[in-house]
PDB file of N, CA and C in Angstrom:
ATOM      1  N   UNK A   1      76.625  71.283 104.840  1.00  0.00           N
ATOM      2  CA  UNK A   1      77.873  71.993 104.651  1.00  0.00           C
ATOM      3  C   UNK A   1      77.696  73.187 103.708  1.00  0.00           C
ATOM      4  N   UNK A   2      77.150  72.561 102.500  1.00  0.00           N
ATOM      5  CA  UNK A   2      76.897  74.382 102.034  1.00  0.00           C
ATOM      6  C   UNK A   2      76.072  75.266 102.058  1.00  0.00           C
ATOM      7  N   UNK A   3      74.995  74.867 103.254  1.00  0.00           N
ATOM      8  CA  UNK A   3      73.866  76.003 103.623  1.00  0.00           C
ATOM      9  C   UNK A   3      75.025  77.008 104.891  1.00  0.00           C
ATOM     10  N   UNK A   4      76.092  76.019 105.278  1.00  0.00           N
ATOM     11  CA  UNK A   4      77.067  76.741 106.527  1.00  0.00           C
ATOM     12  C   UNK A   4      77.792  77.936 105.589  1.00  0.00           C
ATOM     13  N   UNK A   5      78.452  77.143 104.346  1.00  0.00           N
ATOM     14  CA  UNK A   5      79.315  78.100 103.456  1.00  0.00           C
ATOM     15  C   UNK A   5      78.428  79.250 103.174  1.00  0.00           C
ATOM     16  N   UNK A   6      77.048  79.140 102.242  1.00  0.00           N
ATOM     17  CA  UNK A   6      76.026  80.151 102.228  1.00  0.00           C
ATOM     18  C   UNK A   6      75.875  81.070 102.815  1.00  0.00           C
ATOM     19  N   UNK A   7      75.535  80.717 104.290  1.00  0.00           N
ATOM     20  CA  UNK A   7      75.257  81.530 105.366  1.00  0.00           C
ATOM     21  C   UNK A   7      76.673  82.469 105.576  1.00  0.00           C
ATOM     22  N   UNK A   8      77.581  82.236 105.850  1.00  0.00           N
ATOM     23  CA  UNK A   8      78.716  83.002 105.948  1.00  0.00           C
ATOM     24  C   UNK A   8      79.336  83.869 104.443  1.00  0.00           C
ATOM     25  N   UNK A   9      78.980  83.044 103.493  1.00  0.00           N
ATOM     26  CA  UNK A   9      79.448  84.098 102.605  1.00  0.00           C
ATOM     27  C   UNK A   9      77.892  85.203 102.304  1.00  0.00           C
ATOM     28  N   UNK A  10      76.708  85.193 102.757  1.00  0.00           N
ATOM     29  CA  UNK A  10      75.768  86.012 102.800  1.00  0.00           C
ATOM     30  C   UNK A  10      76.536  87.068 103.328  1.00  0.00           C
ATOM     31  N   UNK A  11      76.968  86.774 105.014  1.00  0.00           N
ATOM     32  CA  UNK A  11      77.166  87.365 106.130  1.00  0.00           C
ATOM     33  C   UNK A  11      78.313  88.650 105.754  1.00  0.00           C
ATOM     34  N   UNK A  12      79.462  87.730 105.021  1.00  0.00           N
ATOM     35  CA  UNK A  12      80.665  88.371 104.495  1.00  0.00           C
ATOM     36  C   UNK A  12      80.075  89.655 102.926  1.00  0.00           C
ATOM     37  N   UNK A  13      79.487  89.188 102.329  1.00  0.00           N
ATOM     38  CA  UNK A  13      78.756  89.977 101.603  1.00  0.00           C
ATOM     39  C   UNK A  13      78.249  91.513 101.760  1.00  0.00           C
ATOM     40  N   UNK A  14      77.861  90.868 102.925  1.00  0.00           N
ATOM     41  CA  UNK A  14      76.354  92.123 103.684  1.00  0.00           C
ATOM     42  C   UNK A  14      77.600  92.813 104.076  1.00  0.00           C
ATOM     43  N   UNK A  15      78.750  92.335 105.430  1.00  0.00           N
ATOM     44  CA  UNK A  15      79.399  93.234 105.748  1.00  0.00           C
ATOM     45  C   UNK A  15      80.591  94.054 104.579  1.00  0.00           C
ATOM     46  N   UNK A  16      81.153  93.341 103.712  1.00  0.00           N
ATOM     47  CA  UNK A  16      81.713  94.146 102.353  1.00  0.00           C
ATOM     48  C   UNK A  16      80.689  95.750 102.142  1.00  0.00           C
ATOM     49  N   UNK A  17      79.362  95.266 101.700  1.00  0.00           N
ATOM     50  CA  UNK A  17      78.364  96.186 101.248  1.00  0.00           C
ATOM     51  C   UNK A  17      78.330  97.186 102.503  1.00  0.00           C
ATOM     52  N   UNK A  18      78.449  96.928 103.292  1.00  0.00           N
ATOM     53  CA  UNK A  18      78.150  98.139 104.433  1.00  0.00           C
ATOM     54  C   UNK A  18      79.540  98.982 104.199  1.00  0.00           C
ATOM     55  N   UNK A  19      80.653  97.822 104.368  1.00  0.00           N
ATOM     56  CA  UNK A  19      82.155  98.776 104.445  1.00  0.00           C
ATOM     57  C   UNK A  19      82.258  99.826 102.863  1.00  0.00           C
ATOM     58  N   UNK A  20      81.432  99.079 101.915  1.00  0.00           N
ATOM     59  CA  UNK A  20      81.882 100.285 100.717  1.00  0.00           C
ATOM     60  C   UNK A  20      80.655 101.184 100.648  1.00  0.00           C
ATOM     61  N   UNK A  21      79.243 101.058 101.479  1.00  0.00           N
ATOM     62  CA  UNK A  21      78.639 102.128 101.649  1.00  0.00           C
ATOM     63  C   UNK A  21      79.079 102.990 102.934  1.00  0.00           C
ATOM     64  N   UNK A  22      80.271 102.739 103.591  1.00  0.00           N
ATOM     65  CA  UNK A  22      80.248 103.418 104.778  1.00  0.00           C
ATOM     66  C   UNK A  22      81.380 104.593 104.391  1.00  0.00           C
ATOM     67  N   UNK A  23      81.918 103.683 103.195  1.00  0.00           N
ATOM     68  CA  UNK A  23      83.289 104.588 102.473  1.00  0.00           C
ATOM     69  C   UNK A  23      82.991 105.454 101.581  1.00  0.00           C
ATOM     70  N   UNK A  24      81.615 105.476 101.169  1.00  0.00           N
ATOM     71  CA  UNK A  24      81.137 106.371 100.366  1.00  0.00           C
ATOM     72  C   UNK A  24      80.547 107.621 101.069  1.00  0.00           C
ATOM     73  N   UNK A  25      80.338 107.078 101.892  1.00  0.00           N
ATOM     74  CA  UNK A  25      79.726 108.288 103.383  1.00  0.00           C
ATOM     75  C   UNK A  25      81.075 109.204 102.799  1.00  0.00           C
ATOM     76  N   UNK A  26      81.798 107.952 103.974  1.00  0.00           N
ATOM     77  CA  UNK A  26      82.800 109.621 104.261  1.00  0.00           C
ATOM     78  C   UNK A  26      83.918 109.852 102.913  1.00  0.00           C
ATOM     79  N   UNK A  27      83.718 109.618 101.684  1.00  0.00           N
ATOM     80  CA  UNK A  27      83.964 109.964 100.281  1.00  0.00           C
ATOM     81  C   UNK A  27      83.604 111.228 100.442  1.00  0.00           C
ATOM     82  N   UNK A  28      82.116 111.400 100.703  1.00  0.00           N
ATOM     83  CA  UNK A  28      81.023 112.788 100.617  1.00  0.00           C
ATOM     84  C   UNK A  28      81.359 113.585 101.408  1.00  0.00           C
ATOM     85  N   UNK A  29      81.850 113.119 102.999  1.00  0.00           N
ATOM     86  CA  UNK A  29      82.281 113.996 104.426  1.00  0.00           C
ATOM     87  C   UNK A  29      83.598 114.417 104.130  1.00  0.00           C
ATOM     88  N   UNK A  30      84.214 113.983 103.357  1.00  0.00           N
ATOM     89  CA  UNK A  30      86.165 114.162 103.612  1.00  0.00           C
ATOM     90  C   UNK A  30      85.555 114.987 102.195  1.00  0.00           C
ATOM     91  N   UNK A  31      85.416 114.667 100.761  1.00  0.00           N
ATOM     92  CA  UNK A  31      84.548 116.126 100.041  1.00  0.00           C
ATOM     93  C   UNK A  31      84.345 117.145 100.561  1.00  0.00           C
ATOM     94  N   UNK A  32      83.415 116.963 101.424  1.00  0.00           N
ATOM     95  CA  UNK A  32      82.827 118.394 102.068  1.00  0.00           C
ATOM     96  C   UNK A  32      83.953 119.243 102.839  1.00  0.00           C
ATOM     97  N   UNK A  33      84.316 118.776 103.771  1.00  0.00           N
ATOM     98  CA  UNK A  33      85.532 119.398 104.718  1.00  0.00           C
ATOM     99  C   UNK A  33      86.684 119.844 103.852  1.00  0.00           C
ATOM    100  N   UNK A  34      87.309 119.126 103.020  1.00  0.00           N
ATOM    101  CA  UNK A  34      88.187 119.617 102.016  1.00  0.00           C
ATOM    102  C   UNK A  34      87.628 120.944 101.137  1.00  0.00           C
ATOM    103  N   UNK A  35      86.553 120.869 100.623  1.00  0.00           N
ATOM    104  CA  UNK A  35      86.148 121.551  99.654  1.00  0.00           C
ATOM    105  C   UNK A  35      85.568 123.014 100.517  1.00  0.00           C
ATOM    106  N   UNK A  36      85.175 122.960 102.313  1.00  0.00           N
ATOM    107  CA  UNK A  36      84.878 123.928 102.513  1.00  0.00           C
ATOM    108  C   UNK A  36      86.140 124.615 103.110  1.00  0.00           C
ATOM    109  N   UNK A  37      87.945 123.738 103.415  1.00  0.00           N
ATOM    110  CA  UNK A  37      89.016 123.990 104.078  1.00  0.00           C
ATOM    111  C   UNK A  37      89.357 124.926 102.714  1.00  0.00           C
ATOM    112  N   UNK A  38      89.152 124.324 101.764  1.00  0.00           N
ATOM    113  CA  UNK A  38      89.694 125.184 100.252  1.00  0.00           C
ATOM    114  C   UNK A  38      88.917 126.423  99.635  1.00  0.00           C
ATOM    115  N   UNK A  39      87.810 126.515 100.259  1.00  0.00           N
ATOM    116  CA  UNK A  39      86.554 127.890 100.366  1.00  0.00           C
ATOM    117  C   UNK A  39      87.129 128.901 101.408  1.00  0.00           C
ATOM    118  N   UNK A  40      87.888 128.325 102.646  1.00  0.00           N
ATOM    119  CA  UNK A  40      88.589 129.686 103.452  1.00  0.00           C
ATOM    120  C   UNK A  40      89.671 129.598 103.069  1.00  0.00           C
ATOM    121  N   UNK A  41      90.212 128.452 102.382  1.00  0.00           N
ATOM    122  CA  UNK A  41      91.797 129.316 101.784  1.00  0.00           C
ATOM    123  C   UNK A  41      91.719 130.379 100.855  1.00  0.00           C
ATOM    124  N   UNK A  42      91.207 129.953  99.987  1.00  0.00           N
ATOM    125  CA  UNK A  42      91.447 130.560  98.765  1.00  0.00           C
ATOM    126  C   UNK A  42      90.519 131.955  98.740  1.00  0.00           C
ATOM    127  N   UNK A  43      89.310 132.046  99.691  1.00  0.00           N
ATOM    128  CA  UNK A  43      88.904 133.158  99.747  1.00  0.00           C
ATOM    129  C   UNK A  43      89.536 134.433 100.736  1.00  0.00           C
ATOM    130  N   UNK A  44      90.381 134.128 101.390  1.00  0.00           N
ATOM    131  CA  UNK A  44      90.718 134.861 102.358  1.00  0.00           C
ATOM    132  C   UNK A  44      92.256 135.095 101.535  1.00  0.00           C
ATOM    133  N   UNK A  45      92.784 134.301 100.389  1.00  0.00           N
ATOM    134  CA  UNK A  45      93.756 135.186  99.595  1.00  0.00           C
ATOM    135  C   UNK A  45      93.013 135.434  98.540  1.00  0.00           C
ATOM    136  N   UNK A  46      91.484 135.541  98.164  1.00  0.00           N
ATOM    137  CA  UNK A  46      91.712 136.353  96.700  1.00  0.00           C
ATOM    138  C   UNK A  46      90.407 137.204  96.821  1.00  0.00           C
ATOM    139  N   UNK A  47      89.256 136.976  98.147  1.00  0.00           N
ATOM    140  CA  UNK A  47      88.564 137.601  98.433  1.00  0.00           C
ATOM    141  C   UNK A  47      87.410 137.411  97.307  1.00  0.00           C
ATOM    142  N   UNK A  48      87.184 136.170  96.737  1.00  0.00           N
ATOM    143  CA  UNK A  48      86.930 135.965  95.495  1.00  0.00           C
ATOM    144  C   UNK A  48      86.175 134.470  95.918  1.00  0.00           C
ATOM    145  N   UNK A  49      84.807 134.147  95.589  1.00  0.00           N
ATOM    146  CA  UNK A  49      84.273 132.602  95.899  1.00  0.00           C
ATOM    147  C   UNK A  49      84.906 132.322  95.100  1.00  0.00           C
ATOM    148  N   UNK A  50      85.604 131.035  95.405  1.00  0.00           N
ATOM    149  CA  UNK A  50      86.566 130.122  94.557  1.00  0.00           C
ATOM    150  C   UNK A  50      85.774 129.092  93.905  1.00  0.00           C
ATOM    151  N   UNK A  51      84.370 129.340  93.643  1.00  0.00           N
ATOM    152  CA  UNK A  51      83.530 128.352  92.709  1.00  0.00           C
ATOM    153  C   UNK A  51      84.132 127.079  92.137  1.00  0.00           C
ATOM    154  N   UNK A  52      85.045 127.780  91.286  1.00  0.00           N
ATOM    155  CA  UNK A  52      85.362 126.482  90.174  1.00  0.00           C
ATOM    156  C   UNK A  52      86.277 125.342  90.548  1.00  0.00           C
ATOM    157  N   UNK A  53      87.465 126.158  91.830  1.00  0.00           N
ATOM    158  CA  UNK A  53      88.262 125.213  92.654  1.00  0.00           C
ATOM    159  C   UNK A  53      87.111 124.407  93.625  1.00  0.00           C
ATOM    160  N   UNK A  54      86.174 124.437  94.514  1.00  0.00           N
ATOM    161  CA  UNK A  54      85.279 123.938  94.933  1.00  0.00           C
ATOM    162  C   UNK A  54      84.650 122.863  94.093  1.00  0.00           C
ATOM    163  N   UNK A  55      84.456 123.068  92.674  1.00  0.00           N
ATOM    164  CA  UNK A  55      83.524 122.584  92.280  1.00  0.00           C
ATOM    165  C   UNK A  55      84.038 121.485  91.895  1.00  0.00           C
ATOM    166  N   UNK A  56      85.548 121.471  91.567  1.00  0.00           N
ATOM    167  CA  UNK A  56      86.676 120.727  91.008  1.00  0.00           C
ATOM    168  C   UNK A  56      87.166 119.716  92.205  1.00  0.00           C
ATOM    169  N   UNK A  57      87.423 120.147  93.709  1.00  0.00           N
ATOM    170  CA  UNK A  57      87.706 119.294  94.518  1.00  0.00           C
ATOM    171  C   UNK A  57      85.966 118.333  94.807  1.00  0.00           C
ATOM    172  N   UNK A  58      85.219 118.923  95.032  1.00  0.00           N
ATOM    173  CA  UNK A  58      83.890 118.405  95.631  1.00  0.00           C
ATOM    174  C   UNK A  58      83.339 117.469  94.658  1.00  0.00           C
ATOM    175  N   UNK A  59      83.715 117.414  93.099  1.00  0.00           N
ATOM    176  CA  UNK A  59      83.347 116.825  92.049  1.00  0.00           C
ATOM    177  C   UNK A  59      83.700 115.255  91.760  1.00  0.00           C
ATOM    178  N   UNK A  60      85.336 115.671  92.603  1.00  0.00           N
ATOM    179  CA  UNK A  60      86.565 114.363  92.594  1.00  0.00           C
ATOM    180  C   UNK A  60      86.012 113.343  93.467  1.00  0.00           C
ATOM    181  N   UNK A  61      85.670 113.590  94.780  1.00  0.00           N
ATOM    182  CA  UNK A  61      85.802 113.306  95.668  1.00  0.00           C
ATOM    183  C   UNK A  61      83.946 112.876  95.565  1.00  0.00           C
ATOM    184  N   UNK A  62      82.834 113.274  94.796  1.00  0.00           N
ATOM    185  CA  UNK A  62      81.595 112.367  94.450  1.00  0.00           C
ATOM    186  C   UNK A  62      81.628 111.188  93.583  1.00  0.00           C
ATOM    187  N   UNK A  63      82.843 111.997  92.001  1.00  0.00           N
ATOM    188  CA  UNK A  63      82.582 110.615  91.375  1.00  0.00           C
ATOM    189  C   UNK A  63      83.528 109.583  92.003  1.00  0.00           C
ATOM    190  N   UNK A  64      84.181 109.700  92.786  1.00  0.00           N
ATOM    191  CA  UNK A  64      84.919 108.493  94.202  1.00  0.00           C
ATOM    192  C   UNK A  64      83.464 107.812  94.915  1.00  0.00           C
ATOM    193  N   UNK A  65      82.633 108.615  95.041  1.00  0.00           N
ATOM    194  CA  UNK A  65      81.775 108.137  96.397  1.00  0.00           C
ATOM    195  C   UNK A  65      80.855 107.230  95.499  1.00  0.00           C
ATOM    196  N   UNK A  66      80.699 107.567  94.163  1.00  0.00           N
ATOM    197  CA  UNK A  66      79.573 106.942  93.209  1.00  0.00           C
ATOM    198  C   UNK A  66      80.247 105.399  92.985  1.00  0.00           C
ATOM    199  N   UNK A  67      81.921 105.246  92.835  1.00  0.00           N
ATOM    200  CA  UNK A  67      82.435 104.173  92.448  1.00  0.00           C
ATOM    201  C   UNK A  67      81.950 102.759  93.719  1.00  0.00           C
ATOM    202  N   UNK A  68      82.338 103.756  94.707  1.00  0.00           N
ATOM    203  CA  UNK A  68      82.146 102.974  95.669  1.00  0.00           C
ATOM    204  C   UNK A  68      80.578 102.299  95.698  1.00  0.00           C
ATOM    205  N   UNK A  69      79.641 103.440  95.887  1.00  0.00           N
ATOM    206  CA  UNK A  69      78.536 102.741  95.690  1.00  0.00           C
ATOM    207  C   UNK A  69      77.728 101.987  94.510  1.00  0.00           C
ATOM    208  N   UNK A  70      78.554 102.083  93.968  1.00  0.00           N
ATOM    209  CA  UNK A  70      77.775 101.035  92.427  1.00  0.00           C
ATOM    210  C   UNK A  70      78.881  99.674  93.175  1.00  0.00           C
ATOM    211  N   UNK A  71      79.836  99.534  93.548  1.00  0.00           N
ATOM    212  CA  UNK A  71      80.642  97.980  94.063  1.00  0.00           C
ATOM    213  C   UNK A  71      79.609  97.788  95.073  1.00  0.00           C
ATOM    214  N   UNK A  72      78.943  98.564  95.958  1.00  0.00           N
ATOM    215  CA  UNK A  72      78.121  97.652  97.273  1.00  0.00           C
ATOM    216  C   UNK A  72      76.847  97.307  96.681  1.00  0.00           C
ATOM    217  N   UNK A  73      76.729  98.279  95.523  1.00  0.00           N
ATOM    218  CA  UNK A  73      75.346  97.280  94.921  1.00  0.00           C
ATOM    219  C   UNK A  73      75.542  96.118  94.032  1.00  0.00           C
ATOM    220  N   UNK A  74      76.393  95.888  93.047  1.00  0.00           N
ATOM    221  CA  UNK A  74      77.153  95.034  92.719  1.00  0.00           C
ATOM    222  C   UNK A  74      76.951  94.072  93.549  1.00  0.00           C
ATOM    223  N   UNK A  75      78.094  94.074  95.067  1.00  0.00           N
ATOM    224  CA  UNK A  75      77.630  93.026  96.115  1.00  0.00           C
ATOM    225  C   UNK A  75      76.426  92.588  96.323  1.00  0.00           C
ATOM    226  N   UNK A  76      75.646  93.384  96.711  1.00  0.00           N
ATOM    227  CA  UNK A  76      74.633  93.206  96.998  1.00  0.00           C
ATOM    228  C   UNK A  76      73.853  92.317  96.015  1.00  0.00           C
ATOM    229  N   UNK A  77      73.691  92.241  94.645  1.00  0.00           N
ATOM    230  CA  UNK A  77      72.977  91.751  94.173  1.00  0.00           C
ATOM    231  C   UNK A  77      73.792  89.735  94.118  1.00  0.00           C
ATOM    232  N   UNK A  78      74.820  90.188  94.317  1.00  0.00           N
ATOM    233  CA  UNK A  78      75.399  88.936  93.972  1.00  0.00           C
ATOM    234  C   UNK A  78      75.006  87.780  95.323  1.00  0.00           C
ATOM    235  N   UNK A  79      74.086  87.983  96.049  1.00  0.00           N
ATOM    236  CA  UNK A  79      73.619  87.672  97.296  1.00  0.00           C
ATOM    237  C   UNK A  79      71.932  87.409  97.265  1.00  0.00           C
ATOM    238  N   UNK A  80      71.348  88.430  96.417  1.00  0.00           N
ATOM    239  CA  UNK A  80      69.930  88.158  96.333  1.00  0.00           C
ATOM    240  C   UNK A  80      70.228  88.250  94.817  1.00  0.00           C
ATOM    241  N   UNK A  81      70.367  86.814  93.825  1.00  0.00           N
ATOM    242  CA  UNK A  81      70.325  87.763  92.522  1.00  0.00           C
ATOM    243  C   UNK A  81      68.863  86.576  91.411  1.00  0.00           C
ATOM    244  N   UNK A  82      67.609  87.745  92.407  1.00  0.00           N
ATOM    245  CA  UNK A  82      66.859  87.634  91.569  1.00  0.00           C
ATOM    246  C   UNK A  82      66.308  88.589  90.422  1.00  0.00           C
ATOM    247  N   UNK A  83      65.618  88.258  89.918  1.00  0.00           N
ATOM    248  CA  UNK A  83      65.141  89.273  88.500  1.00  0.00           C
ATOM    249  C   UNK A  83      65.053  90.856  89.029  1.00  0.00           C
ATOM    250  N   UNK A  84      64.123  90.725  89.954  1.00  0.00           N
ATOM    251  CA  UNK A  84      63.733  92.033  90.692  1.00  0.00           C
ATOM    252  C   UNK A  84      65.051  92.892  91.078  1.00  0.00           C
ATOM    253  N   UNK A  85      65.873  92.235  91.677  1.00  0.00           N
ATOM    254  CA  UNK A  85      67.136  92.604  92.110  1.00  0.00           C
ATOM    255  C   UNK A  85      67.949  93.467  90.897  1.00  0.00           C
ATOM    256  N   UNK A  86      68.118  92.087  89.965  1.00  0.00           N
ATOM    257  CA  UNK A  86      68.757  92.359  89.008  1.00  0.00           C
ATOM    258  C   UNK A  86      68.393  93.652  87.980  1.00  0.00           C
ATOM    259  N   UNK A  87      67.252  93.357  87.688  1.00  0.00           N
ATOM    260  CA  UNK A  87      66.978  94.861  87.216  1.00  0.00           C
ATOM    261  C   UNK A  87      66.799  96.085  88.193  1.00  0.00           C
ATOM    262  N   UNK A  88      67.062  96.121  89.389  1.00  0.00           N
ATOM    263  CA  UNK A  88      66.960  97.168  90.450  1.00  0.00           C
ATOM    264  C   UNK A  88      68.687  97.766  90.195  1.00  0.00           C
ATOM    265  N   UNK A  89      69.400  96.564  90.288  1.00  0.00           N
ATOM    266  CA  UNK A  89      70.580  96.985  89.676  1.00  0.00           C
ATOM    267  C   UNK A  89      71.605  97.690  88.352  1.00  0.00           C
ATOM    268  N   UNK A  90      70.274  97.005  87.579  1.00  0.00           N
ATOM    269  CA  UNK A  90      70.812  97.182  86.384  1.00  0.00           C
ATOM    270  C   UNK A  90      70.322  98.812  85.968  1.00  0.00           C
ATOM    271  N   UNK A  91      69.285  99.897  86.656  1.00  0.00           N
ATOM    272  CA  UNK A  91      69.017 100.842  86.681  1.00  0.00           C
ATOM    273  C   UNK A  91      69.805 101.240  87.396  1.00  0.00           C
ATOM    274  N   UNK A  92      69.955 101.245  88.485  1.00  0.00           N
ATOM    275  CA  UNK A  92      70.881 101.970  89.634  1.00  0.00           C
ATOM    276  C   UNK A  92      72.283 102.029  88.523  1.00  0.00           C
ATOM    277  N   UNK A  93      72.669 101.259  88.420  1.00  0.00           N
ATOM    278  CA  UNK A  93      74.431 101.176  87.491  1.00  0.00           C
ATOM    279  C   UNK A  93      74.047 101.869  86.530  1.00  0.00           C
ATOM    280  N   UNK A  94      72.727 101.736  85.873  1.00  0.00           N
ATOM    281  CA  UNK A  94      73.076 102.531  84.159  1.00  0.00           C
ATOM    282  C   UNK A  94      72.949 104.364  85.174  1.00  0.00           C
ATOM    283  N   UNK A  95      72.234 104.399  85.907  1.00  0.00           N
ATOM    284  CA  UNK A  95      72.253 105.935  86.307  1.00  0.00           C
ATOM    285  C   UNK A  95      73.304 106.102  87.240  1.00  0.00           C
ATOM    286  N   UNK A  96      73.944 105.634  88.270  1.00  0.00           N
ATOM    287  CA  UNK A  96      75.278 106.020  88.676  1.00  0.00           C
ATOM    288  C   UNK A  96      76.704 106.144  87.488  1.00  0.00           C
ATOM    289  N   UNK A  97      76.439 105.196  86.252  1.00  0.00           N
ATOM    290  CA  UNK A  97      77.503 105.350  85.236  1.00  0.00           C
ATOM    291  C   UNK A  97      77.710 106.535  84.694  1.00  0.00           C
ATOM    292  N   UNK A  98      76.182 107.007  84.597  1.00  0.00           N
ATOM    293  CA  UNK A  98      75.702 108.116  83.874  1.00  0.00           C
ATOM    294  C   UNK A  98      76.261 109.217  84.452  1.00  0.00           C
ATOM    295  N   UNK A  99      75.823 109.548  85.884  1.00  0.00           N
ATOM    296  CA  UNK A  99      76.331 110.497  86.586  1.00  0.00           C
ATOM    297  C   UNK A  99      77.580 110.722  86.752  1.00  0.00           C
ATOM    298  N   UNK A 100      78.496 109.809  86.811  1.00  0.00           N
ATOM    299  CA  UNK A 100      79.947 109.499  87.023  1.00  0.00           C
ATOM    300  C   UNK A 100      80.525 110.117  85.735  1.00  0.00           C
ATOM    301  N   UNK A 101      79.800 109.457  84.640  1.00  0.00           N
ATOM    302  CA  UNK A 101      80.838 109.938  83.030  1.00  0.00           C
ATOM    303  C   UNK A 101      80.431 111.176  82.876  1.00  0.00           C
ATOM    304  N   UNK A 102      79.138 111.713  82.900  1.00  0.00           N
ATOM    305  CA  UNK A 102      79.004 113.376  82.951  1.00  0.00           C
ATOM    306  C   UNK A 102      79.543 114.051  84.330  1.00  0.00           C
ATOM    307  N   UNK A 103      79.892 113.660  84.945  1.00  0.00           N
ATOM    308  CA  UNK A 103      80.340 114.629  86.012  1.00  0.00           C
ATOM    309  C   UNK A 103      82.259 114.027  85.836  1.00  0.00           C
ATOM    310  N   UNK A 104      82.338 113.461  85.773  1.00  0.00           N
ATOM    311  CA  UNK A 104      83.804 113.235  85.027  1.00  0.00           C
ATOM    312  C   UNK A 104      84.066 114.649  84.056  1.00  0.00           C
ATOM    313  N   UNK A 105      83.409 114.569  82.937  1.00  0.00           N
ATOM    314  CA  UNK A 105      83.667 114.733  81.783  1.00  0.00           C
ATOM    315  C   UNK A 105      83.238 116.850  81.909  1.00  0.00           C
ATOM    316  N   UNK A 106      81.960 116.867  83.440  1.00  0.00           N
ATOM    317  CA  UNK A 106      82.271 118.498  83.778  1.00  0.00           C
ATOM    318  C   UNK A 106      83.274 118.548  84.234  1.00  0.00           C
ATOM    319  N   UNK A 107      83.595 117.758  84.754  1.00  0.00           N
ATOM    320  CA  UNK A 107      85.684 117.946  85.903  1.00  0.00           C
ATOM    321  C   UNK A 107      86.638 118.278  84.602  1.00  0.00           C
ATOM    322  N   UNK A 108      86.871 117.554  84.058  1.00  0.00           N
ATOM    323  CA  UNK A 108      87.302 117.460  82.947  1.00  0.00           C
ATOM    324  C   UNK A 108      87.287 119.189  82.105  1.00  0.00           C
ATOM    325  N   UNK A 109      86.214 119.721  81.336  1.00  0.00           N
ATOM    326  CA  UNK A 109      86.312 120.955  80.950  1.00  0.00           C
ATOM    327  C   UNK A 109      86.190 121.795  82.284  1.00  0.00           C
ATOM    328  N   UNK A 110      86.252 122.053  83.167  1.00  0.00           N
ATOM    329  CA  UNK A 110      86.342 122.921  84.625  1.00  0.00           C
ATOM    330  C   UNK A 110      87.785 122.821  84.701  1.00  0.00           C
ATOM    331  N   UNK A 111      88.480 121.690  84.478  1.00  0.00           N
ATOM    332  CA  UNK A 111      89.907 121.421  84.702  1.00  0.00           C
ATOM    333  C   UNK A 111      90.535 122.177  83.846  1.00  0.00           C
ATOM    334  N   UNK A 112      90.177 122.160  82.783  1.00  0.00           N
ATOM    335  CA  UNK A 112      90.810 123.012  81.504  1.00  0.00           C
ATOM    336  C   UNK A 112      90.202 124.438  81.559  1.00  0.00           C
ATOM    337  N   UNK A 113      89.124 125.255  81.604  1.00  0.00           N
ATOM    338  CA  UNK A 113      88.838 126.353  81.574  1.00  0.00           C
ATOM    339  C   UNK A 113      90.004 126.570  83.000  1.00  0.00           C
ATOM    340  N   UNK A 114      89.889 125.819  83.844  1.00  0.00           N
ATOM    341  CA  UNK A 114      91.146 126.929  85.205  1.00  0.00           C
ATOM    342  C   UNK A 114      92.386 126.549  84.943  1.00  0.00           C
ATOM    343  N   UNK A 115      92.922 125.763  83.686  1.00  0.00           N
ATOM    344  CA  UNK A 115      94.349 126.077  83.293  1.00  0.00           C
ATOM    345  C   UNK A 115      94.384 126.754  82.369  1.00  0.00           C
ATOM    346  N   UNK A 116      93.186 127.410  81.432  1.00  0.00           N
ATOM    347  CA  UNK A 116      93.196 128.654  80.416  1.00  0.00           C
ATOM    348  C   UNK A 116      93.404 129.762  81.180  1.00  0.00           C
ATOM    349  N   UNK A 117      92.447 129.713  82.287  1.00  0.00           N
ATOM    350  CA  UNK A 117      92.536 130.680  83.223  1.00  0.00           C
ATOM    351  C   UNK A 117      93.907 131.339  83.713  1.00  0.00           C
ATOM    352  N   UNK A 118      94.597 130.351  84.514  1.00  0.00           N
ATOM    353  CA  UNK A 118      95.718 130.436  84.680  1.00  0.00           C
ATOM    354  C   UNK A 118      96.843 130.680  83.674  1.00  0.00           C
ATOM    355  N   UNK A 119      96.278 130.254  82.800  1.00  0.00           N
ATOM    356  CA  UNK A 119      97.403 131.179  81.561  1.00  0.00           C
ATOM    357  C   UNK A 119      97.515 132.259  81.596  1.00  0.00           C
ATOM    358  N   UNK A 120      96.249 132.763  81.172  1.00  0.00           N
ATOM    359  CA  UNK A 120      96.067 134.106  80.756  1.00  0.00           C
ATOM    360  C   UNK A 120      96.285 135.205  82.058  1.00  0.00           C
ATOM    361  N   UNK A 121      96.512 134.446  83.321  1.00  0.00           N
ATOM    362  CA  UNK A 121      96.727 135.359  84.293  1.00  0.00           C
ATOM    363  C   UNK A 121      98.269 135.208  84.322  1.00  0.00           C
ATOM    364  N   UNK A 122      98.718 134.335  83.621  1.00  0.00           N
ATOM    365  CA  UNK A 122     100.454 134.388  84.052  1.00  0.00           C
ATOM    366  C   UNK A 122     101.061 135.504  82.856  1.00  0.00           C
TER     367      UNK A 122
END
């Protein structure tokens, strides 16, 4: 009976981990399309690469894709959780955290330099 439970919660596992790496895909694809729909808006009214709006939507929409993929590794380990694993994880998380709080924290002053911005143009 609980090699049956095992086997199915492996099964349920694996498929979780696929659905939040498949959501991180298109985290990155719905990013991209947004961020290049907001590259012909904004350039075709200001004739101007809209860098920092780009950099600001495309930024949101990675540290989204990073959340997701630190939960399917998460899963994942909770399925194989040997040493090897575990420290495979425990690198992957300390460097996706990493990336997430510094790229947060560029969103963050990018967010504020384009509402200085916008001051000083009003």
């Amino acid at each position: 009976m609980l090699e049956f439970l095992q086997s199915h919660l492996f099964s349920l596992v694996e498929l979780l981990k696929f659905i939040l790496e498949a959501i991180s895909a298109l985290c990155i694809l719905f990013g991209l399309v947004t961020s290049l729909r907001l590259v012909f808006k904004l350039f075709n009214r200001r004739r101007v690469f809209p860098f920092l709006d780009v950099r600001l939507q495309f930024g949101s929409w990675l540290a989204l894709a990073l959340e997701f993929q630190l939960g399917a590794d998460i899963l994942g380990t909770t399925i194989t959780p040997s040493f090897t694993a575990l420290g495979q994880l425990a690198a992957i998380a300390i460097i996706r955290t990493f990336l997430n709080y510094f790229l947060n924290k560029e969103l963050e002053a990018e967010s504020e330099l384009q509402k200085h911005q916008a001051q000083l143009q009003d």
